[in-house]
C-alpha atoms as a PDB file:
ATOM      1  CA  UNK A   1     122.493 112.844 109.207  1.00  0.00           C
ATOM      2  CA  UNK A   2     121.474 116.001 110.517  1.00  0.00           C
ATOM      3  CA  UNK A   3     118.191 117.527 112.006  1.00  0.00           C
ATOM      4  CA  UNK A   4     114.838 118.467 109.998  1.00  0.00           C
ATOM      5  CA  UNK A   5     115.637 122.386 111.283  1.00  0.00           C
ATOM      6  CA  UNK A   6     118.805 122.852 109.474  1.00  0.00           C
ATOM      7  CA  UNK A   7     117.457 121.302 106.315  1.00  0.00           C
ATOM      8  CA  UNK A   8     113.929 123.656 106.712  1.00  0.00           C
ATOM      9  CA  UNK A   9     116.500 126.262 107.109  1.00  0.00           C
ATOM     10  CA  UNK A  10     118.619 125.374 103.927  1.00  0.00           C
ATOM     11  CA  UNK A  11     115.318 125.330 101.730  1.00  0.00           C
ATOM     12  CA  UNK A  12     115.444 129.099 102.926  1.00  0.00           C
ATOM     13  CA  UNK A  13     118.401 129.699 101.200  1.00  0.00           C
ATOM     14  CA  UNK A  14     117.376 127.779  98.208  1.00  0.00           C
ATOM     15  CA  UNK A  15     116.265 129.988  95.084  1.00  0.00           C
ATOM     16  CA  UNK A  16     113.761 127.599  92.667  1.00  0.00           C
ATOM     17  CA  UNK A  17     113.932 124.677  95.067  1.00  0.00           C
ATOM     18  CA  UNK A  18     111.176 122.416  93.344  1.00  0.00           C
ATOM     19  CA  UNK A  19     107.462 122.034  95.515  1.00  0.00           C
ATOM     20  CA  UNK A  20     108.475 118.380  96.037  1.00  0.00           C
ATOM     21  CA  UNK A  21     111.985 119.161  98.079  1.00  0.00           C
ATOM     22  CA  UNK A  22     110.198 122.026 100.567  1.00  0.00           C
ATOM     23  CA  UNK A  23     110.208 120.760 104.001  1.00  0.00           C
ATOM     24  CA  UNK A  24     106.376 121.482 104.844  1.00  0.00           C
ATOM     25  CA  UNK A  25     105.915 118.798 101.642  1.00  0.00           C
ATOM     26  CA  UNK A  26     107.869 115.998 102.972  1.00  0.00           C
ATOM     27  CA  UNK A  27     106.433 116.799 106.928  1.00  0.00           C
ATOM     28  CA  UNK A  28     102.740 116.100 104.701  1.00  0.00           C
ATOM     29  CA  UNK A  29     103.316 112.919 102.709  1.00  0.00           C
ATOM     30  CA  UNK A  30     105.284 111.109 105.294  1.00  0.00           C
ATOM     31  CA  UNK A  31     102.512 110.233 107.155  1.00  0.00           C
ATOM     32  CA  UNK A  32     103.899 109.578 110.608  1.00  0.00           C
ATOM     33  CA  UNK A  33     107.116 108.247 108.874  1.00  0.00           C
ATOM     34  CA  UNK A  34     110.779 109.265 109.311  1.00  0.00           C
ATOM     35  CA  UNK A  35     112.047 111.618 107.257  1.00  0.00           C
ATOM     36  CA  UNK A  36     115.551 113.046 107.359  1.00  0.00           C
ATOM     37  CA  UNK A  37     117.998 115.124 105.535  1.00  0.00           C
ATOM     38  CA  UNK A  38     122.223 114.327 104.717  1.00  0.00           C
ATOM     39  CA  UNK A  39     124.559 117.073 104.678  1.00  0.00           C
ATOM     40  CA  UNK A  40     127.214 117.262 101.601  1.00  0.00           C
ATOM     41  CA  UNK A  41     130.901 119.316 101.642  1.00  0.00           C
ATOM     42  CA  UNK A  42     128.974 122.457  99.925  1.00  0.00           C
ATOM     43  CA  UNK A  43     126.492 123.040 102.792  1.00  0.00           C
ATOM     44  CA  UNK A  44     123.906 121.179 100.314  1.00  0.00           C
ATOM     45  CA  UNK A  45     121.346 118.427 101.815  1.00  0.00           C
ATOM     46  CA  UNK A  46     119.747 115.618 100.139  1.00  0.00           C
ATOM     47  CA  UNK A  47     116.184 114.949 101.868  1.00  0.00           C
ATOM     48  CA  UNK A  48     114.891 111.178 102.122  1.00  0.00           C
ATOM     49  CA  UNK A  49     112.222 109.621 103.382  1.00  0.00           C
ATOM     50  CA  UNK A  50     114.122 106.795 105.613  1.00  0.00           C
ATOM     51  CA  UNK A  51     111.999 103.375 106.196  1.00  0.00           C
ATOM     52  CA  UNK A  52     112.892 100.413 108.454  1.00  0.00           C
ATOM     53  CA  UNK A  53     111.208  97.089 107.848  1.00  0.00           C
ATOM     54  CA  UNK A  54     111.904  93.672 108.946  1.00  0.00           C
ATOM     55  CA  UNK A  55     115.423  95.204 110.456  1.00  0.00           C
ATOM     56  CA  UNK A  56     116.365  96.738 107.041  1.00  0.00           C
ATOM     57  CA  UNK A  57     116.819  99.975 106.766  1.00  0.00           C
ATOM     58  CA  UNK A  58     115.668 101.762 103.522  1.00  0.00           C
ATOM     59  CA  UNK A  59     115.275 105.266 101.625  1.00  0.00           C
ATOM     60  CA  UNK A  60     112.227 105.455  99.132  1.00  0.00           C
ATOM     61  CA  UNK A  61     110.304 107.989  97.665  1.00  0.00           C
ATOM     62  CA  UNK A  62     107.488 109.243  99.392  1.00  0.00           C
ATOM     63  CA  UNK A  63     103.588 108.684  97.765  1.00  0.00           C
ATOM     64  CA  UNK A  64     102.764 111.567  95.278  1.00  0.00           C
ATOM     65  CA  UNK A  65     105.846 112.972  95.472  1.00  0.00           C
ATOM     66  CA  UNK A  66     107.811 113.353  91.811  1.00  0.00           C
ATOM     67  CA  UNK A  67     110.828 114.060  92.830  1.00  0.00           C
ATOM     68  CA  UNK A  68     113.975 114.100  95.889  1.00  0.00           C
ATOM     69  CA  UNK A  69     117.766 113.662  95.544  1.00  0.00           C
ATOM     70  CA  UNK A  70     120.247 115.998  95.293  1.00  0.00           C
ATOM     71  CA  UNK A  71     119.825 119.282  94.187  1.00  0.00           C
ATOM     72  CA  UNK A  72     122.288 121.530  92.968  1.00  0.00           C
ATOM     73  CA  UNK A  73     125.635 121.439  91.843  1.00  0.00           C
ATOM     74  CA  UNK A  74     128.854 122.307  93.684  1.00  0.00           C
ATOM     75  CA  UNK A  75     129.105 118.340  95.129  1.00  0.00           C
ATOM     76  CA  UNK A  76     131.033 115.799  92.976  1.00  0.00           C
ATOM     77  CA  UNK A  77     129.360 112.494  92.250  1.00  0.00           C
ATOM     78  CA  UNK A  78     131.838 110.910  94.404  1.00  0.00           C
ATOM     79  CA  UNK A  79     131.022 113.033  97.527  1.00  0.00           C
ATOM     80  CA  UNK A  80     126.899 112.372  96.886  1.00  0.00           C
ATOM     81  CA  UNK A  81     127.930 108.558  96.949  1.00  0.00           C
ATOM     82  CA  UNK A  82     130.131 108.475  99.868  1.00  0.00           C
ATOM     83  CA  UNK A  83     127.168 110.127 101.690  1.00  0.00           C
ATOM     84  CA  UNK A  84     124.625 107.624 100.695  1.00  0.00           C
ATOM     85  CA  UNK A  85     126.662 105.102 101.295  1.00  0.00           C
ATOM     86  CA  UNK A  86     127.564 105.878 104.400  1.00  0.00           C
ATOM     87  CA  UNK A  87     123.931 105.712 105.662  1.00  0.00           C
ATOM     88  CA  UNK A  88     124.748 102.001 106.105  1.00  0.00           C
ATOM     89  CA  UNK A  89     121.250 101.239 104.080  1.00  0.00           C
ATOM     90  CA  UNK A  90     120.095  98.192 102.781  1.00  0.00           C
ATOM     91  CA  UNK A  91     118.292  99.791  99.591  1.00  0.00           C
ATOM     92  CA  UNK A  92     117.895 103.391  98.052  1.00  0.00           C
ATOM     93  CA  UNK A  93     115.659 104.690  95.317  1.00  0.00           C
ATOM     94  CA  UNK A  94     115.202 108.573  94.406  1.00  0.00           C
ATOM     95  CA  UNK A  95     114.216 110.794  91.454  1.00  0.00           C
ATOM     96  CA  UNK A  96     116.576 113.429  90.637  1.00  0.00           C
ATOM     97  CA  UNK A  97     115.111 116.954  89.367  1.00  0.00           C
ATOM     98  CA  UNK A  98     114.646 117.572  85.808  1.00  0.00           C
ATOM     99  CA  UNK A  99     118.435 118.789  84.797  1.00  0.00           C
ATOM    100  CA  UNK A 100     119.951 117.760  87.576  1.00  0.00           C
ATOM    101  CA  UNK A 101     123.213 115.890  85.654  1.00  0.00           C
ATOM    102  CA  UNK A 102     124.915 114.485  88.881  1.00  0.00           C
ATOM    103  CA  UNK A 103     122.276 111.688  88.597  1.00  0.00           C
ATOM    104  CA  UNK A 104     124.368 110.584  84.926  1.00  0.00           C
ATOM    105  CA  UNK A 105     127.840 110.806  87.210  1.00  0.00           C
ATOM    106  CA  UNK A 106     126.147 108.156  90.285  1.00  0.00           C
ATOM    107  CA  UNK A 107     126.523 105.476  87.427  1.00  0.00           C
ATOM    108  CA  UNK A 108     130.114 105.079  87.736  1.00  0.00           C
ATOM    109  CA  UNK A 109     130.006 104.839  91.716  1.00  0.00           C
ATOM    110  CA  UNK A 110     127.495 102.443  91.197  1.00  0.00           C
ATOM    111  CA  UNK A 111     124.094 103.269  91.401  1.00  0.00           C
ATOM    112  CA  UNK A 112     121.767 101.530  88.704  1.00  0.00           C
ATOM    113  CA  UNK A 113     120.490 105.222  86.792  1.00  0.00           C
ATOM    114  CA  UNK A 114     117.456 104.940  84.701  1.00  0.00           C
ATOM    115  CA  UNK A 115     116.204 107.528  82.382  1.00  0.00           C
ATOM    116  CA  UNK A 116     112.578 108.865  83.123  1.00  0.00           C
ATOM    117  CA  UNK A 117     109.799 111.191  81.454  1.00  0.00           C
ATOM    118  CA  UNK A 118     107.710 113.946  82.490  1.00  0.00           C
ATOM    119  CA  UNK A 119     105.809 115.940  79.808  1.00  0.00           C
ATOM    120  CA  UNK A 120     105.892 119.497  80.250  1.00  0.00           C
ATOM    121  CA  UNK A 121     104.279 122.650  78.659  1.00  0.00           C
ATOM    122  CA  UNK A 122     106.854 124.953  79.196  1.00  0.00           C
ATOM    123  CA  UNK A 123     105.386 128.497  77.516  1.00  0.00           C
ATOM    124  CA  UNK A 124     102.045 128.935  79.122  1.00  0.00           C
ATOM    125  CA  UNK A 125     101.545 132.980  78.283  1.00  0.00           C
ATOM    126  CA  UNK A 126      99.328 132.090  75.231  1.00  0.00           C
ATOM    127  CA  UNK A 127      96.318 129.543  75.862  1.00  0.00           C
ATOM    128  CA  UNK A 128      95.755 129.964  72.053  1.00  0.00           C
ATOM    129  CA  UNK A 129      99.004 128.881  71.018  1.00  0.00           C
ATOM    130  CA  UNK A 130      98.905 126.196  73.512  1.00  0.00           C
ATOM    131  CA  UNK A 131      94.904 125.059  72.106  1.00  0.00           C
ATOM    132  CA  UNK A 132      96.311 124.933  68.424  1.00  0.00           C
ATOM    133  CA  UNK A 133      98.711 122.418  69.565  1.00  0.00           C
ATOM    134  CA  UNK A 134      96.423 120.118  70.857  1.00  0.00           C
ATOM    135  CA  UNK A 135      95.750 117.307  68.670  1.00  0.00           C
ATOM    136  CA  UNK A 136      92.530 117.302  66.476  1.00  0.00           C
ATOM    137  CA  UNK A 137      91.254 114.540  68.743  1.00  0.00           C
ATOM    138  CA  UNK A 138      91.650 116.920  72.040  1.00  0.00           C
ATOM    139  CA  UNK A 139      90.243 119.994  70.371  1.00  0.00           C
ATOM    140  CA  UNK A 140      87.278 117.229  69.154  1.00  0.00           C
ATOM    141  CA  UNK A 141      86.763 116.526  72.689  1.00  0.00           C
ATOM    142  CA  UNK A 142      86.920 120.029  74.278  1.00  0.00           C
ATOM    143  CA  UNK A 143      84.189 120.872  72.032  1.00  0.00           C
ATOM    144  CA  UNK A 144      82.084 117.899  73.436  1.00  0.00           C
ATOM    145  CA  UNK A 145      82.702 119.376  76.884  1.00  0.00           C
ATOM    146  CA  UNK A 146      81.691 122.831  76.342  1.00  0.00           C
ATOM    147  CA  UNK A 147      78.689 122.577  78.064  1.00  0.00           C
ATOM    148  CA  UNK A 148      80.718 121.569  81.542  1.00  0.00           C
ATOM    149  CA  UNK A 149      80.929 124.280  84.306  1.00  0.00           C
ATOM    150  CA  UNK A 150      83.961 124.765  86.183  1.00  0.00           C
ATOM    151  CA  UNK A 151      83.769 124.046  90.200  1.00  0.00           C
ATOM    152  CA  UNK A 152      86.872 125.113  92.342  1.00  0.00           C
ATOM    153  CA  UNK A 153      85.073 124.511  95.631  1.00  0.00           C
ATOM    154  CA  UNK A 154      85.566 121.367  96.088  1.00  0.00           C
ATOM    155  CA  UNK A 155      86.217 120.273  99.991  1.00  0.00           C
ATOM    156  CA  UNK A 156      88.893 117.820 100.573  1.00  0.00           C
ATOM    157  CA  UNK A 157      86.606 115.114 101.487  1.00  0.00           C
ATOM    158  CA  UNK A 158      84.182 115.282  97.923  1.00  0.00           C
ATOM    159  CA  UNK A 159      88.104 114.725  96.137  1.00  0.00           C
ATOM    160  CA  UNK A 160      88.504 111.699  97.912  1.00  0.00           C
ATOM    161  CA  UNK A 161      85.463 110.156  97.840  1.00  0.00           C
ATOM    162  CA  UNK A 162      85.310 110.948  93.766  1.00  0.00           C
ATOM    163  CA  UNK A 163      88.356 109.558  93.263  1.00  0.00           C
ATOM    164  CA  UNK A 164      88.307 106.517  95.103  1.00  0.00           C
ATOM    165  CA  UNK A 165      84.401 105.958  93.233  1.00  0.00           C
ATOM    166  CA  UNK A 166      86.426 106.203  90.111  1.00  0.00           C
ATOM    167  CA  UNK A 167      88.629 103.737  90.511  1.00  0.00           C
ATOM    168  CA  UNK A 168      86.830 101.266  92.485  1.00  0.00           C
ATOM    169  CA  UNK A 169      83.865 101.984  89.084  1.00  0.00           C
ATOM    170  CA  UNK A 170      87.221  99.915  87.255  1.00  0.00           C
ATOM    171  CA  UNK A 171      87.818  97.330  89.567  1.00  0.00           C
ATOM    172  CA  UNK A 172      90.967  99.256  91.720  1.00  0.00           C
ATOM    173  CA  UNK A 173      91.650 100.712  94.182  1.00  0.00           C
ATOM    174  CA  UNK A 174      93.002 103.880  95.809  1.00  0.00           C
ATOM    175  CA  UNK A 175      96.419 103.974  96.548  1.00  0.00           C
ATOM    176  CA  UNK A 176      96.326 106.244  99.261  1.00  0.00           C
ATOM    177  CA  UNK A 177      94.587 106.559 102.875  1.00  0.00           C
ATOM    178  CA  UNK A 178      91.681 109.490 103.377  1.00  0.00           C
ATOM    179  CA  UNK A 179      94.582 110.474 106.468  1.00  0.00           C
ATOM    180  CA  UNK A 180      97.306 110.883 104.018  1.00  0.00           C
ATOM    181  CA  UNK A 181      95.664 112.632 101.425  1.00  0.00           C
ATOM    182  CA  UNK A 182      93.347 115.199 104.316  1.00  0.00           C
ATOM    183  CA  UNK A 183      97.110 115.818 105.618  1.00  0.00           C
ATOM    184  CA  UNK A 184      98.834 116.729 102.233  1.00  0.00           C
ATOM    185  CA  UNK A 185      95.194 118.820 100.976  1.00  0.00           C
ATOM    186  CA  UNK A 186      95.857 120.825 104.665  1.00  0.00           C
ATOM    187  CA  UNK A 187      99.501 121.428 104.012  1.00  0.00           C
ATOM    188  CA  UNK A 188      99.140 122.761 100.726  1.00  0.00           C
ATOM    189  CA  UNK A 189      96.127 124.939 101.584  1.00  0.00           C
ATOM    190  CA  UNK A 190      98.530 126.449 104.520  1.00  0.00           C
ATOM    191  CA  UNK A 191     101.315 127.259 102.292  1.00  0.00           C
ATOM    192  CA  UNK A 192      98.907 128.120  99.314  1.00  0.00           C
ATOM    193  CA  UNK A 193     100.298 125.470  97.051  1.00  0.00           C
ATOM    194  CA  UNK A 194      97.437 123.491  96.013  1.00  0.00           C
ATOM    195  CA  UNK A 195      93.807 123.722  94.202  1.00  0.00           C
ATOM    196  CA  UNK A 196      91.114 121.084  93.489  1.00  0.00           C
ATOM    197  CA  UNK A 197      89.747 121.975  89.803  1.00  0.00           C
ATOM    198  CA  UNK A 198      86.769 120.147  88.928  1.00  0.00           C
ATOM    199  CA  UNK A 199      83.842 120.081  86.500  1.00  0.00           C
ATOM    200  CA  UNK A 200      80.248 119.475  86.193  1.00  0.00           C
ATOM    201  CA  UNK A 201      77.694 118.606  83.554  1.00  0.00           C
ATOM    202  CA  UNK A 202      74.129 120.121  83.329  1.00  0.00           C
ATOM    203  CA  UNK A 203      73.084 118.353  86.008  1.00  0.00           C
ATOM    204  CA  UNK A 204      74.987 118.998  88.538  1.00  0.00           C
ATOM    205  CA  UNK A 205      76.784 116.559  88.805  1.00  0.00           C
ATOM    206  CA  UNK A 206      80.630 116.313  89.351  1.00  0.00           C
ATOM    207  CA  UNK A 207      82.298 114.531  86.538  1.00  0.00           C
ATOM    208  CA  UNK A 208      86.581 115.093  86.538  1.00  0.00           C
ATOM    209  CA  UNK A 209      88.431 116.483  88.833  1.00  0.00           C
ATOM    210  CA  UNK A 210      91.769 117.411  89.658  1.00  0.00           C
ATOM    211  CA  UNK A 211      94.455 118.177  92.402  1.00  0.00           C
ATOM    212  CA  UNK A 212      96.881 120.460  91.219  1.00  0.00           C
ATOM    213  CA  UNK A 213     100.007 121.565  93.723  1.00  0.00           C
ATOM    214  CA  UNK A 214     101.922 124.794  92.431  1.00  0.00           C
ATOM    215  CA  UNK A 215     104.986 126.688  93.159  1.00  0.00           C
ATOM    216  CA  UNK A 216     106.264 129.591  90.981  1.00  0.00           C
ATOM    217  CA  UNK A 217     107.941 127.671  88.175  1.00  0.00           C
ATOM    218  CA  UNK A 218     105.951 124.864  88.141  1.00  0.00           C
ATOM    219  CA  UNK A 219     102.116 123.823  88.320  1.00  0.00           C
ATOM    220  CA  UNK A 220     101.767 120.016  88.414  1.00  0.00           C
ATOM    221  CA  UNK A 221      98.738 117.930  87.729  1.00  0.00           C
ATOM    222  CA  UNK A 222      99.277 115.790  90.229  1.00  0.00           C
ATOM    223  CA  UNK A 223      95.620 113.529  91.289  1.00  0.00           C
ATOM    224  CA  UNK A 224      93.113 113.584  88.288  1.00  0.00           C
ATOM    225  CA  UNK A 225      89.855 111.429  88.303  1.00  0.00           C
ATOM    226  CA  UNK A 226      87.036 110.873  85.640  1.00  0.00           C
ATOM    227  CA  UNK A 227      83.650 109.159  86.179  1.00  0.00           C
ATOM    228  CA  UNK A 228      84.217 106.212  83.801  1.00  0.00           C
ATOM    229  CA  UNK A 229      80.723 105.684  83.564  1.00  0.00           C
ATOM    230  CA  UNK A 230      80.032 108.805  81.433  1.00  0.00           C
ATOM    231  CA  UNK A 231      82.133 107.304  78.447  1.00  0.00           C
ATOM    232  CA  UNK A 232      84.506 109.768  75.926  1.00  0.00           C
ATOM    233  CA  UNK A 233      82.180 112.921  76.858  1.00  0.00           C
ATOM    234  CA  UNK A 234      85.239 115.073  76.773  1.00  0.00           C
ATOM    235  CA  UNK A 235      85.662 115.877  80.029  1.00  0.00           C
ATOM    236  CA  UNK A 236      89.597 114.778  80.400  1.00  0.00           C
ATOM    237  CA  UNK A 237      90.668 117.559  77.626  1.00  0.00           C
ATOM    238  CA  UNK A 238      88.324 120.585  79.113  1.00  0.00           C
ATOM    239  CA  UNK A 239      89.663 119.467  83.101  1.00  0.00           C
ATOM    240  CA  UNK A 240      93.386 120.051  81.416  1.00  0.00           C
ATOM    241  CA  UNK A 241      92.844 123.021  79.733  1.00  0.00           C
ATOM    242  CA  UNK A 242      91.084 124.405  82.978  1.00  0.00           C
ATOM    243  CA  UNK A 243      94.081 122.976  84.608  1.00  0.00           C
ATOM    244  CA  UNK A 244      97.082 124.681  82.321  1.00  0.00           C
ATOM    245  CA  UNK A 245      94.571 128.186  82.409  1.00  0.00           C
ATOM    246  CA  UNK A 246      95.002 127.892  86.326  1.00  0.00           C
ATOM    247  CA  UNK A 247      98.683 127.405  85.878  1.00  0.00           C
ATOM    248  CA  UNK A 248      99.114 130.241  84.051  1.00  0.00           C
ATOM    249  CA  UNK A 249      98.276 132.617  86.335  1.00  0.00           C
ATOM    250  CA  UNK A 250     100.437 130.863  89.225  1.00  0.00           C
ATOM    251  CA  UNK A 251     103.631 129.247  87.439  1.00  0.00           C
ATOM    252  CA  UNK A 252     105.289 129.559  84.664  1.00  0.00           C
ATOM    253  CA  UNK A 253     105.456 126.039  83.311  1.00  0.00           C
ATOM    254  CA  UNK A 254     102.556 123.087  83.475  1.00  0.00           C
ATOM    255  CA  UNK A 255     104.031 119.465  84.069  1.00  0.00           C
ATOM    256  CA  UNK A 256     101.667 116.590  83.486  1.00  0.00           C
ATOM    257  CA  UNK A 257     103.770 114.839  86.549  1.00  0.00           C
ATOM    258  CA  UNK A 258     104.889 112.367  83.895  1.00  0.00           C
ATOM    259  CA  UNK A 259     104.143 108.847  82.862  1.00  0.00           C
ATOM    260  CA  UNK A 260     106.249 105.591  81.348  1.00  0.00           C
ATOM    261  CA  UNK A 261     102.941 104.036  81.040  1.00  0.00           C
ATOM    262  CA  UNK A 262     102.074 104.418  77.011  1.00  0.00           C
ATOM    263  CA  UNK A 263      98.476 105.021  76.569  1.00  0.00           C
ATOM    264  CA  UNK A 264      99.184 107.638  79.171  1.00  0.00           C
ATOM    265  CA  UNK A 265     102.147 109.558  77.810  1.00  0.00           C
ATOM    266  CA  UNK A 266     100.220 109.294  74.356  1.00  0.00           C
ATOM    267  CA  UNK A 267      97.455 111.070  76.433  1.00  0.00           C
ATOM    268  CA  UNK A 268      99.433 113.768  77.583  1.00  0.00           C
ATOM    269  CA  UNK A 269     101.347 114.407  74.154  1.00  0.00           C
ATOM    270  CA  UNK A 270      98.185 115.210  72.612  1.00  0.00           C
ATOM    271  CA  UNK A 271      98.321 117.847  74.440  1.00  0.00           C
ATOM    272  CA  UNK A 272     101.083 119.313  72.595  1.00  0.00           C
ATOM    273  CA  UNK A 273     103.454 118.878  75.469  1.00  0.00           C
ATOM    274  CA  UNK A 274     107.263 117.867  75.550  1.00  0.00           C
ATOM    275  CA  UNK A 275     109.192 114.983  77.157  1.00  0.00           C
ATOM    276  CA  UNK A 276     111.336 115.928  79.278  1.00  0.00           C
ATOM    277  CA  UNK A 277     113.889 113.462  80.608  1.00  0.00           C
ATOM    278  CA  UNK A 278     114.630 113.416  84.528  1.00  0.00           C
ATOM    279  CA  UNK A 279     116.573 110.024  86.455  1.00  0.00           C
ATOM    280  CA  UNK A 280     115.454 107.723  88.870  1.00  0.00           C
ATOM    281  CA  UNK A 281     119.040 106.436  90.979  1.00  0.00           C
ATOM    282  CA  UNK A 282     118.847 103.234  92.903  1.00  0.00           C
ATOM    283  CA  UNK A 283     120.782 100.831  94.959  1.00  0.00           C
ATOM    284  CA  UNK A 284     120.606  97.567  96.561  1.00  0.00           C
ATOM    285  CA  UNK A 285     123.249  97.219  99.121  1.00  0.00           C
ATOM    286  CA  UNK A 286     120.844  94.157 100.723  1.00  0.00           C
ATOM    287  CA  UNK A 287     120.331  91.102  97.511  1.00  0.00           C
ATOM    288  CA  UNK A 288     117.746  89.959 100.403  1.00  0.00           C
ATOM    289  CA  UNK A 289     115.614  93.281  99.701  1.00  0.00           C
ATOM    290  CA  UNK A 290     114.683  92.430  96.177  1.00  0.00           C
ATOM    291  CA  UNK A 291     112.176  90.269  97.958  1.00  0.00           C
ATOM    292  CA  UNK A 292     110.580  93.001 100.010  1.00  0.00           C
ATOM    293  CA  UNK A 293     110.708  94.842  96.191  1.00  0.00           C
ATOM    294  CA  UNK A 294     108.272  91.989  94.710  1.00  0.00           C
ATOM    295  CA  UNK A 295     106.222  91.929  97.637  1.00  0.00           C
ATOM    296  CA  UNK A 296     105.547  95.584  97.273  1.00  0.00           C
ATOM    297  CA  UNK A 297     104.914  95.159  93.688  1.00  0.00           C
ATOM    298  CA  UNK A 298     102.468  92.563  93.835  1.00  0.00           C
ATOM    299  CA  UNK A 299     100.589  94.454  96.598  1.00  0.00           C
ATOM    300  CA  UNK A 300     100.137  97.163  94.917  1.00  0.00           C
ATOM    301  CA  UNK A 301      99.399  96.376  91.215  1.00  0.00           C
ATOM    302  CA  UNK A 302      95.990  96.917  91.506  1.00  0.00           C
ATOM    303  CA  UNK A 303      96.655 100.456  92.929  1.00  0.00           C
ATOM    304  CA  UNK A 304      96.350 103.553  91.156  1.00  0.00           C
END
């Protein structure tokens, strides 16, 4: 292990490193947890949010937070294992960038590797290209919406409040505390990585929103919300197509921040978006955390 300076100090060094990877992003969604970073051979670090419950000792991925692992490419699969494993964990889970092919090689020291899926627009210098790839259904609804106004001054607390409404208006919950969501809103803001689209009807009143977080490759669409009340009025194409516009003028691609759910990824396809595949790479060194797994599970399956 090593300390959170020298990894803050390797992100320096570190041309493209995703949003998600930054150290300022993984001070924001720990939320008073640990968080530490493992040095490989190259001078590379693998960041991971380290947990300890009912004396295990665990690495997970942090809430809103797409992706971790190892990034680059100079480390052999059998020198990212030997470091892992030589935390001395009882369980480890993390997403691997988009690309990143080491994630393939962990299957043979073995970690359990499991194929994922984002969808991506990857071209965003033509909305008009981008529109005509819609489906018909998405260009139906955008022209339903037409009448919505665009609102990017939105505080942190409205968000929150909208989006929990939302989902308690369907019977869930929110799967994230007002603290940990007013810290992550403040980080972005200070390192000008994040923007709260959202949209209105005649009226007034707010209708979809969004929280997109940005870098210079990559705009993701991280936290949307619709009033469920208000039916099909159209309002989840126009707050996507507001989001990708915003993207274009900060990143150069637009990632829907993925889905395995299918009504969802057939949401986001009609977009005219691609899958693109990225791993999840996971181990149980504990057979006694599989338990703690199912507990989470069941606590949570009425989050969203």
């Amino acid at each position: 292990m090593t300390d959170k300076q020298a990894y803050y100090d390797w992100c320096a060094t570190q041309t493209g490193l995703p949003l998600f990877m930054q150290g300022w992003w993984l001070d924001a969604v720990s939320e008073g947890k640990e968080w530490t970073a493992v040095r490989l051979p190259s001078g590379a670090m693998i960041p991971m949010l380290l947990r300890k419950r009912m004396g295990m000792r665990f690495v997970l991925m942090p809430q809103q937070t797409q992706i971790g692992g190892y990034w680059g490419n100079q480390d052999s699969a059998s020198e990212i294992a030997q470091a892992i494993d030589g935390l001395h964990l009882d369980y480890y889970y993390q997403k691997y960038p988009i690309g990143q092919s080491k994630a393939l090689e962990l299957r043979e020291k073995g970690f359990h590797v499991e194929e994922m899926i984002t969808y991506r627009i990857e071209d965003l210098s033509s909305e008009e290209t981008i529109v005509k790839r819609f489906s018909e259904n998405k260009r139906r609804q955008l022209k339903k919406a037409a009448s919505l106004t665009v609102d990017f001054s939105l505080t942190a607390a409205e968000f929150y409040r909208f989006h929990s409404e939302c989902l308690t208006a369907q019977g869930k919950q929110i799967s994230y505390s007002e603290t940990f969501w007013m810290q992550l809103h403040a980080a972005c803001e200070q390192h000008q990585a994040g923007q709260i689209v959202g949209l209105r009807n005649e009226d007034g009143r707010l209708v979809a929103a969004a929280f997109l977080v940005f870098d210079k490759k990559t705009t993701y669409y991280l936290i949307p919300a619709y009033d469920p009340s208000l039916g099909n009025n159209g309002s989840g194409a126009r707050l996507v197509l507001e989001a990708i516009r915003f993207a274009a003028k900060h990143s150069e691609a637009f990632d829907f921040e993925g889905s395995m759910i299918p009504g969802v990824a057939e949401h986001y396809r009609q977009f005219g978006s691609e899958a693109r595949i990225y791993y999840s790479v996971e181990k149980i060194y504990n057979p006694l955390f599989r338990l703690l797994l199912l507990a989470n599970k069941w606590q949570s399956r009425h989050k969203h």
